[in-house]
C-alpha atoms as a PDB file:
ATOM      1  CA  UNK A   1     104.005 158.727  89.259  1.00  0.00           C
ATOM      2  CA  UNK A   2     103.894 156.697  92.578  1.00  0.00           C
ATOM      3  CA  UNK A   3     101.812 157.799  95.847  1.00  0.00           C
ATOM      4  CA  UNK A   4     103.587 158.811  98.522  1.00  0.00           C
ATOM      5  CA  UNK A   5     102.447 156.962 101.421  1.00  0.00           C
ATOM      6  CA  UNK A   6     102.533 156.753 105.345  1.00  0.00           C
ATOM      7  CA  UNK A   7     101.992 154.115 107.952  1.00  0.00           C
ATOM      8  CA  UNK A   8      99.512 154.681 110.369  1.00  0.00           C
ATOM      9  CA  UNK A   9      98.077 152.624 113.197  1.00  0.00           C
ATOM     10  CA  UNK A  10      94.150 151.123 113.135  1.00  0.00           C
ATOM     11  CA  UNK A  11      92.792 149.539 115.727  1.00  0.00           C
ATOM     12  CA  UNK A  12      92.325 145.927 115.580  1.00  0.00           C
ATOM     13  CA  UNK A  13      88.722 145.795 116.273  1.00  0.00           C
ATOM     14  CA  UNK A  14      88.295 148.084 112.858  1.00  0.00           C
ATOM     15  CA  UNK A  15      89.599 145.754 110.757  1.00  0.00           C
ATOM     16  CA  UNK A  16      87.799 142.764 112.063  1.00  0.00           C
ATOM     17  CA  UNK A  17      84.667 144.751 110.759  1.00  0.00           C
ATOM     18  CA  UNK A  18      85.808 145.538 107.423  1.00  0.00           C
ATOM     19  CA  UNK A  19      87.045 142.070 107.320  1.00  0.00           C
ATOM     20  CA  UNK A  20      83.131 141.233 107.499  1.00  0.00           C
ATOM     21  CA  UNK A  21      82.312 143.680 105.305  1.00  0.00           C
ATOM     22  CA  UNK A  22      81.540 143.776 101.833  1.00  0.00           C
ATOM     23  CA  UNK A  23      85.418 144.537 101.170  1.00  0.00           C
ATOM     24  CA  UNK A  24      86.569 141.629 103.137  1.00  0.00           C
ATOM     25  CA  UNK A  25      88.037 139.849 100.723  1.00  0.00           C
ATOM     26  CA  UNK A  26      90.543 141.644  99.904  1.00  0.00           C
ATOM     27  CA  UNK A  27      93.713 142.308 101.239  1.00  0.00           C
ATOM     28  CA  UNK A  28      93.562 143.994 104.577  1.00  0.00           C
ATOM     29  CA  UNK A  29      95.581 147.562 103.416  1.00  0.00           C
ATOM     30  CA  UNK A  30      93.310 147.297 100.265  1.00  0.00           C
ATOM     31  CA  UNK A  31      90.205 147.411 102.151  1.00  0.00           C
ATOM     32  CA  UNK A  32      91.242 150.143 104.189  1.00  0.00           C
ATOM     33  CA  UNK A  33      92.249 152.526 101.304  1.00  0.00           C
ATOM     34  CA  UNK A  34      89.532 151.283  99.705  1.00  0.00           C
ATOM     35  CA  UNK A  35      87.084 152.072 102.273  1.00  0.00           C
ATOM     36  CA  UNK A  36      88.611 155.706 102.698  1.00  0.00           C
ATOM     37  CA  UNK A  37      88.334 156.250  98.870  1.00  0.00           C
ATOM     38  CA  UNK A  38      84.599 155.386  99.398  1.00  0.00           C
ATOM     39  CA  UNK A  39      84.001 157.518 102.332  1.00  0.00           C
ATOM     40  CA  UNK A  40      85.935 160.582 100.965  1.00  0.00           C
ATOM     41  CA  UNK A  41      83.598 159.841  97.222  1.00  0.00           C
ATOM     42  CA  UNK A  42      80.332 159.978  99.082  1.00  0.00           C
ATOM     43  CA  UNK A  43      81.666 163.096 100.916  1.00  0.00           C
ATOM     44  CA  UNK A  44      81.954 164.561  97.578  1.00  0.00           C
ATOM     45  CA  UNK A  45      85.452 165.567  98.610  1.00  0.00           C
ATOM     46  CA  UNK A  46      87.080 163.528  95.403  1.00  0.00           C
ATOM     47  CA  UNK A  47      85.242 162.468  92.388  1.00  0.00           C
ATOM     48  CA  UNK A  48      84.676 158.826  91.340  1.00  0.00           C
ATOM     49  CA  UNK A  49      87.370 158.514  89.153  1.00  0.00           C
ATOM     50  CA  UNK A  50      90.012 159.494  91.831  1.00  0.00           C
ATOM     51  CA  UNK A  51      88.443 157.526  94.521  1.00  0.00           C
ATOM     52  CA  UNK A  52      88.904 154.408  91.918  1.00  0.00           C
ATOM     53  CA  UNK A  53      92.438 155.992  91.759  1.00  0.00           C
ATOM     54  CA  UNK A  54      93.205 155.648  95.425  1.00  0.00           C
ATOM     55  CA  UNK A  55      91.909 152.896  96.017  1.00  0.00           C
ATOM     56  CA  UNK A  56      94.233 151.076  93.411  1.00  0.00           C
ATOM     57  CA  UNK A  57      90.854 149.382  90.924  1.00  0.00           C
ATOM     58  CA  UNK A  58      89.856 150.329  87.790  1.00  0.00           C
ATOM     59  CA  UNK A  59      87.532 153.039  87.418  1.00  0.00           C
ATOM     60  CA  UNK A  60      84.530 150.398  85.979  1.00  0.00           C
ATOM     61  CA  UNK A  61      84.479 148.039  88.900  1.00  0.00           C
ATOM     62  CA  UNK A  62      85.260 150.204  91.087  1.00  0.00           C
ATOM     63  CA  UNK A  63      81.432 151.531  89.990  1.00  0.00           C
ATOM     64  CA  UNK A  64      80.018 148.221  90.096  1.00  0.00           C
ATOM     65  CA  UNK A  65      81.173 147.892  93.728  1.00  0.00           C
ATOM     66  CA  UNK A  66      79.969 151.342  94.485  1.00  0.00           C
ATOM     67  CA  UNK A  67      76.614 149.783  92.894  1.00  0.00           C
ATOM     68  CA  UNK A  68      76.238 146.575  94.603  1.00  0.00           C
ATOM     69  CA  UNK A  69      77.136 148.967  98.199  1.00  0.00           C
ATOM     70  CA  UNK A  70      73.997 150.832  97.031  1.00  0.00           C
ATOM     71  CA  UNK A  71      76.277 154.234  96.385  1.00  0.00           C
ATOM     72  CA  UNK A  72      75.595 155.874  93.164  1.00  0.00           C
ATOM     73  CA  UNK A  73      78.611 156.158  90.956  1.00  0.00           C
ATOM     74  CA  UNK A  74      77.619 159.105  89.235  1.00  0.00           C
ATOM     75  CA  UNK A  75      76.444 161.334  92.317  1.00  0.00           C
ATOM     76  CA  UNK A  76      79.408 163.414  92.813  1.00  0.00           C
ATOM     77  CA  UNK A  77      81.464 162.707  89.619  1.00  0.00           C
ATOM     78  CA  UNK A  78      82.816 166.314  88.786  1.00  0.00           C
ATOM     79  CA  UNK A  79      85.366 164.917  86.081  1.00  0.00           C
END
């Protein structure tokens, strides 16, 4: 079952810094959902699993990222 999704605007100046960042080499709506996933998984709003969901990578190195960004995979999993 697909996502529903919605356009939004972000500034340009954001995504010259996540450019730089450690998601920058991916493709610039991946590292913003990506980077949301993230934020909302550290918030412990959504558990790991989910936030792999959303942001469209497999739940393993979608871990390993969270790893090498020093955020530990396990911290908020409630699945």
């Amino acid at each position: 079952d697909a996502m529903t999704t919605r356009k939004i605007d972000v500034p340009e100046d954001l995504l010259a810094l996540l450019q730089r960042s450690r998601l920058g080499s991916r493709p610039e709506a991946d590292q913003v959902r990506m980077a949301l996933a993230i934020h909302l998984f550290q918030q412990g709003t959504i558990s790991v699993g989910r936030a792999a969901e959303f942001a469209g990578e497999p739940r393993a190195p979608f871990e390993l990222l969270l790893g090498e960004m020093g955020v530990p995979p396990g911290r908020y999993d409630v699945e």
